[in-house]
Protein backbone atom coordinates (compact mmCIF):
# COMPACT_ATOMS: atom_id res chain seq x y z
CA UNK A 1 -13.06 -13.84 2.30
CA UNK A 2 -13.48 -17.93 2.30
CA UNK A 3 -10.07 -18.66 0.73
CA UNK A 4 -7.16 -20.06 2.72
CA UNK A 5 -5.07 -19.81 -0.51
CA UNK A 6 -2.98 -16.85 -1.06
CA UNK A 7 -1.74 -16.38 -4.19
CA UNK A 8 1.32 -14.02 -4.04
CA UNK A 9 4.57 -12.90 -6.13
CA UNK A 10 7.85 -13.03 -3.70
CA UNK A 11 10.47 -10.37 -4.69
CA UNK A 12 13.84 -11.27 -3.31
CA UNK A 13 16.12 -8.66 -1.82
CA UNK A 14 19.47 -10.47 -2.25
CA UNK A 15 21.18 -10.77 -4.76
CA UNK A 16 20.81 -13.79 -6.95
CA UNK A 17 22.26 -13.28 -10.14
CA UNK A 18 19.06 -12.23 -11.52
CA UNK A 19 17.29 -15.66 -11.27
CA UNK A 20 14.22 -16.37 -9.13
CA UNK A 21 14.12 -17.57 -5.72
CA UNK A 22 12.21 -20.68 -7.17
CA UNK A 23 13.27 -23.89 -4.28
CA UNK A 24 14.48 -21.13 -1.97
CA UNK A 25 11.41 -19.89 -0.38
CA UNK A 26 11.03 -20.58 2.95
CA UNK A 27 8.22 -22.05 4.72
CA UNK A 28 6.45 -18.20 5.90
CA UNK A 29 5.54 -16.88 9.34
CA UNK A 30 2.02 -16.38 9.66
CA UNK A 31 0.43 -14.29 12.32
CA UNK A 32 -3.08 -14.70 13.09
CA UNK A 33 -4.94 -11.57 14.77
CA UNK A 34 -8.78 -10.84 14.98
CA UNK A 35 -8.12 -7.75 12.81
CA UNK A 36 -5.06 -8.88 10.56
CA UNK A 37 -3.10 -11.75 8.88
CA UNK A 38 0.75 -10.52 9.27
CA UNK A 39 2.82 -12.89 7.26
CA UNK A 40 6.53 -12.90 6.25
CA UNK A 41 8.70 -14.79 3.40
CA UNK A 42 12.14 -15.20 3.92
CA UNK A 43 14.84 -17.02 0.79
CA UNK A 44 17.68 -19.04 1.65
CA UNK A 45 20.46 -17.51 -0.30
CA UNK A 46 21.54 -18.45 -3.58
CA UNK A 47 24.46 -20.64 -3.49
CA UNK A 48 28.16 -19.14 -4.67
CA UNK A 49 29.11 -15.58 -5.91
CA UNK A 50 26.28 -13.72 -7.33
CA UNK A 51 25.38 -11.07 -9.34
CA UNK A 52 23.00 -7.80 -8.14
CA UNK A 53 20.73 -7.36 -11.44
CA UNK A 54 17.02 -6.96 -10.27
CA UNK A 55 15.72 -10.27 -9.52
CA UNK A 56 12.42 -11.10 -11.28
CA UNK A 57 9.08 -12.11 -8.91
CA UNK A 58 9.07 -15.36 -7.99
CA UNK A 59 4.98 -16.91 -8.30
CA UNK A 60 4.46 -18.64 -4.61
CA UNK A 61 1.32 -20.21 -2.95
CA UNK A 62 0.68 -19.93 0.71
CA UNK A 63 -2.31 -21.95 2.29
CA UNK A 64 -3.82 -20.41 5.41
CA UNK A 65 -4.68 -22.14 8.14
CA UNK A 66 -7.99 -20.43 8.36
CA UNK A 67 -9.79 -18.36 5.90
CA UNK A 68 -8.32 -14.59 5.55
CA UNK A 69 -12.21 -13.23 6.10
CA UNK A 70 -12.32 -9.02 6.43
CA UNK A 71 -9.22 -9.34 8.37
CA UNK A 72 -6.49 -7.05 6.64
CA UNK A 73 -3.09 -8.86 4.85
CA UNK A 74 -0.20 -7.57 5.92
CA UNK A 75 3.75 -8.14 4.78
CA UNK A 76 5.48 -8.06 8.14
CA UNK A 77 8.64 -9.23 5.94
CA UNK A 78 8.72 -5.59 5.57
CA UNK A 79 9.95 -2.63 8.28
CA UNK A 80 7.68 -0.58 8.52
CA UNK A 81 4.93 -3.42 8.43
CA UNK A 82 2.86 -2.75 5.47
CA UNK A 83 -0.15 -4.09 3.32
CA UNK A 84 1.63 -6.03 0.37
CA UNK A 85 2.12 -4.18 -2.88
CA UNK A 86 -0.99 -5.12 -5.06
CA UNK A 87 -0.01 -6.84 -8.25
CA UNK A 88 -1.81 -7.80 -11.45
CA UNK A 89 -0.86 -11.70 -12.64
């Protein structure tokens, strides 16, 4: 509830011949609310023709401008907005 550091794994839904998005995350969009922390991660696309194999997860660190406290995560990268899918690392 104290941290301000996220520790998260960014899946990328382009395709990028099966690399990760390592130097192409973006800086996110982060949403502060009283009851939630909304936050979206975009890639800039690979460069040149690429391949569509499944991309692997791409470790990132995000540093919150305020700790997260009870307030829910949410991945409004995502339509429907959703809590992120919980993953073991």
């Amino acid at each position: 509830a104290d941290s301000t550091t996220l520790h998260v794994l960014v899946h990328e839904q382009q395709c990028a011949s099966g690399r990760p998005a390592t130097g192409r995350i973006r800086t996110p969009t982060i949403a502060y609310h009283a009851d939630r922390v909304e936050i979206a991660i975009t890639t800039d696309r690979a460069p040149g023709g690429q391949a569509c194999p499944s991309n692997p997860a791409t470790p990132y660190e995000i540093e919150l401008s305020e700790p997260l406290g009870d307030r829910q995560l949410l991945d409004s990268g995502r339509e429907p907005i959703a809590p992120p899918t919980p993953v073991d690392w």
